[in-house]
Protein backbone atom coordinates (compact mmCIF):
# COMPACT_ATOMS: atom_id res chain seq x y z
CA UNK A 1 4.65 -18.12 -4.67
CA UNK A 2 1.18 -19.52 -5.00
CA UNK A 3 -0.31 -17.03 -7.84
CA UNK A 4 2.53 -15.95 -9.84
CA UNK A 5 3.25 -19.91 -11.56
CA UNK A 6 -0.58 -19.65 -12.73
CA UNK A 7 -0.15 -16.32 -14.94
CA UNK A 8 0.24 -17.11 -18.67
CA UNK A 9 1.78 -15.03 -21.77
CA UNK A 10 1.35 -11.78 -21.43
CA UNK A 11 1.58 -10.49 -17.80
CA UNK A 12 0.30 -7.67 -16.00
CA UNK A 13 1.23 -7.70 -11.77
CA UNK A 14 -0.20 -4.42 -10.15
CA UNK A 15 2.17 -3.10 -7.38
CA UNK A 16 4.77 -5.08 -8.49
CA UNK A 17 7.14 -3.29 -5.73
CA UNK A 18 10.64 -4.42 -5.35
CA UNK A 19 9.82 -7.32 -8.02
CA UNK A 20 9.68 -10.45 -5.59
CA UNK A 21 7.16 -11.96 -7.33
CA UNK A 22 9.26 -12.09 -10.35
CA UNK A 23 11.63 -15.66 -9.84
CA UNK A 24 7.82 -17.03 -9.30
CA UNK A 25 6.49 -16.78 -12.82
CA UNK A 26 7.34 -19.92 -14.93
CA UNK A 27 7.97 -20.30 -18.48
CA UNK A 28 4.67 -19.52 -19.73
CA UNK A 29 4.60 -16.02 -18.97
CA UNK A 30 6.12 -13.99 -22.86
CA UNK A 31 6.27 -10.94 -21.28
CA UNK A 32 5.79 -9.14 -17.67
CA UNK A 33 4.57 -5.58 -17.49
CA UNK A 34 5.00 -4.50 -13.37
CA UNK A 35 2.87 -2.02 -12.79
CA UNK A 36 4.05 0.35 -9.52
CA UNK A 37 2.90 3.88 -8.58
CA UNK A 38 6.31 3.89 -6.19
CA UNK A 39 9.40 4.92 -8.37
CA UNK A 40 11.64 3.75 -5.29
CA UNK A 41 10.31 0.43 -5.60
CA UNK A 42 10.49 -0.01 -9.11
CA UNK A 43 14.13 0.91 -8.83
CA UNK A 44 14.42 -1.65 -6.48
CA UNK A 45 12.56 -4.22 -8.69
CA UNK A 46 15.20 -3.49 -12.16
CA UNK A 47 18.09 -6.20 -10.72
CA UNK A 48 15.10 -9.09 -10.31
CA UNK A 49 13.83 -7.80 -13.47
CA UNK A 50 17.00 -8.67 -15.10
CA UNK A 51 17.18 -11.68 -13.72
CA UNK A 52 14.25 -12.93 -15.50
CA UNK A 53 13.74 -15.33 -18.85
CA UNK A 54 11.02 -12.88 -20.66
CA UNK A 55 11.00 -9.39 -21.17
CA UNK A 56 10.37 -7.43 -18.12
CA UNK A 57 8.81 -3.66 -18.39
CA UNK A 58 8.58 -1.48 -14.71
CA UNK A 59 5.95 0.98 -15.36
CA UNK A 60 5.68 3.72 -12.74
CA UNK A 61 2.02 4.32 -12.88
CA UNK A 62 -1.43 3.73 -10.57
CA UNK A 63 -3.68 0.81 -10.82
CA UNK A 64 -6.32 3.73 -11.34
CA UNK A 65 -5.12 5.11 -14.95
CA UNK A 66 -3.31 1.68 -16.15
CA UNK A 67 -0.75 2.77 -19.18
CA UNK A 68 -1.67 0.33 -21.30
CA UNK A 69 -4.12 -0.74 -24.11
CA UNK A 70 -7.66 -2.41 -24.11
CA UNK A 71 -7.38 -6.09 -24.01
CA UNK A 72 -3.55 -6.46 -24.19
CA UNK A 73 -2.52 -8.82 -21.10
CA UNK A 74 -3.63 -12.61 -21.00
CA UNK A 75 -3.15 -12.38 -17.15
CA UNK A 76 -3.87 -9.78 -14.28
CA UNK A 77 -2.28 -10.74 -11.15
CA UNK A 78 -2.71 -8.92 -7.26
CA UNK A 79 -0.90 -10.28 -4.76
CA UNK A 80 -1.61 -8.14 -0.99
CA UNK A 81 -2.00 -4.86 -3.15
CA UNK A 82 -5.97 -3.91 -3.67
CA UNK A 83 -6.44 -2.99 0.23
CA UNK A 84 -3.29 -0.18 -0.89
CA UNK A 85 -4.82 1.24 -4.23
CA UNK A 86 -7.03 3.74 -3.19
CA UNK A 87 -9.74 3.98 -5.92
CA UNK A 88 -10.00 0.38 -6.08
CA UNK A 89 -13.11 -0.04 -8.15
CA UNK A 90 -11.88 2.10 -10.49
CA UNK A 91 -8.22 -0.38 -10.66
CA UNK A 92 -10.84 -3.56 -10.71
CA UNK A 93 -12.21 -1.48 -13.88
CA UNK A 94 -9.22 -1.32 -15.82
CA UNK A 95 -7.47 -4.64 -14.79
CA UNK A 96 -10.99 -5.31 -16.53
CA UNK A 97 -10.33 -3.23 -19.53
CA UNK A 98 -6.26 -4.44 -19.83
CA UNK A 99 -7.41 -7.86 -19.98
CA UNK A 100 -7.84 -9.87 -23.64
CA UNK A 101 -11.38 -11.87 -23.83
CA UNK A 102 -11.25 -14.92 -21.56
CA UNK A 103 -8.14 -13.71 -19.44
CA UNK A 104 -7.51 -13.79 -15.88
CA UNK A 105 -7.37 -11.75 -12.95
CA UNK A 106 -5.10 -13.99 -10.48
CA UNK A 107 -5.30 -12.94 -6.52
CA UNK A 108 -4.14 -13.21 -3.10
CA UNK A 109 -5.94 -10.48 -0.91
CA UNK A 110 -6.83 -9.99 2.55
CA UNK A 111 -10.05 -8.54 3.25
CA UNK A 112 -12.93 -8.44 5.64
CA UNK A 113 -13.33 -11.35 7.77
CA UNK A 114 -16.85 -13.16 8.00
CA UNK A 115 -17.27 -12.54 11.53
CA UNK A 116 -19.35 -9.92 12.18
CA UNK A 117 -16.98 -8.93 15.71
CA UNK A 118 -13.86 -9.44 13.83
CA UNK A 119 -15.29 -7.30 11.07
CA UNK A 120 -16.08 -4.33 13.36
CA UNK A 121 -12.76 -4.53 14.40
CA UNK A 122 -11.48 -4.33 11.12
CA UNK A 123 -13.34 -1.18 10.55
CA UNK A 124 -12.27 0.27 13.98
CA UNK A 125 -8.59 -0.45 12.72
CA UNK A 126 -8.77 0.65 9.40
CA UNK A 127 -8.07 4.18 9.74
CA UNK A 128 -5.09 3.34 11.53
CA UNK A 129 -3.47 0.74 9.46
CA UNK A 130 -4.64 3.39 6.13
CA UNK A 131 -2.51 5.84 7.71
CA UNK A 132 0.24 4.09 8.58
CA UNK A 133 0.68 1.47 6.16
CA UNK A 134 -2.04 2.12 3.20
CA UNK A 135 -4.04 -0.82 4.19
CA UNK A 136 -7.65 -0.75 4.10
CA UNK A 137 -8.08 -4.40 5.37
CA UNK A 138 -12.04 -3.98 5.97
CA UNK A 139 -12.31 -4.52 2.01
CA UNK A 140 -14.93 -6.73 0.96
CA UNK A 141 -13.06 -8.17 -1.70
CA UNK A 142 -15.46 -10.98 -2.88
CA UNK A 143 -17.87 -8.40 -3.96
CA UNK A 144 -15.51 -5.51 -4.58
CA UNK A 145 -14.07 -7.76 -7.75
CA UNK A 146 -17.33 -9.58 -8.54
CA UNK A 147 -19.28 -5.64 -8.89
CA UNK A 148 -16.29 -4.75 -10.98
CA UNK A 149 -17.53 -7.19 -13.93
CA UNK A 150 -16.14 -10.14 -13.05
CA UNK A 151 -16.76 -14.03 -13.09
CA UNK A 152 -15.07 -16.30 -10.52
CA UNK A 153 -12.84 -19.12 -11.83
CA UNK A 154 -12.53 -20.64 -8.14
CA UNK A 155 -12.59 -18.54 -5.06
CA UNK A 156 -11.13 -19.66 -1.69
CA UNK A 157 -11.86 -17.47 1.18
CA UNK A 158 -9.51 -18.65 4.47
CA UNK A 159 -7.73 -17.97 7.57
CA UNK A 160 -4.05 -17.99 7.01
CA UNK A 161 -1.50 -17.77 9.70
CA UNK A 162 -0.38 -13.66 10.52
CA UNK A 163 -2.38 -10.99 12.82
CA UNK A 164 -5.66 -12.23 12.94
CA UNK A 165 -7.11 -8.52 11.76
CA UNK A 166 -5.33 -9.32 8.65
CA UNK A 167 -5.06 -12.82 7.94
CA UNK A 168 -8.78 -13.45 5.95
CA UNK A 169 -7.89 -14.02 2.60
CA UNK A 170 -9.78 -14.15 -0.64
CA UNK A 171 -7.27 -16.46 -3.26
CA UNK A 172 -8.95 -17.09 -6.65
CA UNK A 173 -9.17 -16.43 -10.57
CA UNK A 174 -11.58 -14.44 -11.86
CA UNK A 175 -12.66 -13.45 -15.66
CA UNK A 176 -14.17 -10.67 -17.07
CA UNK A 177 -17.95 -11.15 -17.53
């Protein structure tokens, strides 16, 4: 609930999922485009997406190949979904490409920790938690968005409470360069 009250006008969310994100967006946001590879997640997402005051449009599609035009959304927002997608430079790209002239990419991620033990760790798990649960949570998101072309807003990188594997998190806004 910390992201989704900063988006503005037009929204994209990338792995939207069942939609829970959806009662967080306030009355800036015009119109939501959810954006979910997962077709039994999007069905899962159409009674929140009813719920809402703008228009809502599921969109069963990657991050990778993003359905929509150059510079059409005001606001990008990821919320625990770039350790899933897994081309995610080529995502970063077009979240790039989707986003109008002085938008915003809007994040939550976790990603590799600072520590250079808990970061081996991370890469010992990695394959594991990939398999299992399509979570690369060795990413080094920091540099993964700034290489994709963009500018940081504000960037807070912290320990939050959870599995400490998985509970570095990069929170921040971002603008393409």
């Amino acid at each position: 609930d910390r992201i989704p009250p900063l988006a503005r006008q037009r929204v994209l969310e990338i792995g939207i999922a069942t939609g829970e994100n959806i009662p967080f967006y306030d009355n800036q946001v015009e119109h939501l485009f959810g954006l979910e590879p997962e077709q039994t997640l999007l069905d899962a997402a159409e009674q929140r997406a009813s719920e809402a005051a703008f228009p809502v449009d599921l969109i069963a599609a990657s991050a990778e190949d993003i359905p929509l035009e150059d510079a059409c959304v005001d606001t990008v927002v990821s919320t625990w979904t770039l350790c899933s997608i897994p081309q995610v430079e080529r995502a970063l790209q077009e979240m790039r490409r989707v986003l109008k002239p002085g938008g915003r990419l809007l994040f939550i991620e976790h990603g590799r920790a600072p520590q250079s033990g808990m970061a081996r760790w991370q890469d010992r798990l990695t394959p594991v938690s990939r398999t299992l649960f399509g979570c690369r949570m060795n990413r080094p998101m920091e540099s993964l968005i700034d290489q994709a072309g963009f500018e940081f807003l504000d960037l807070d990188k912290v320990w939050l409470e959870g599995p400490r594997l998985l509970s570095y998190h990069y929170i921040g806004q971002a603008t393409p360069r």
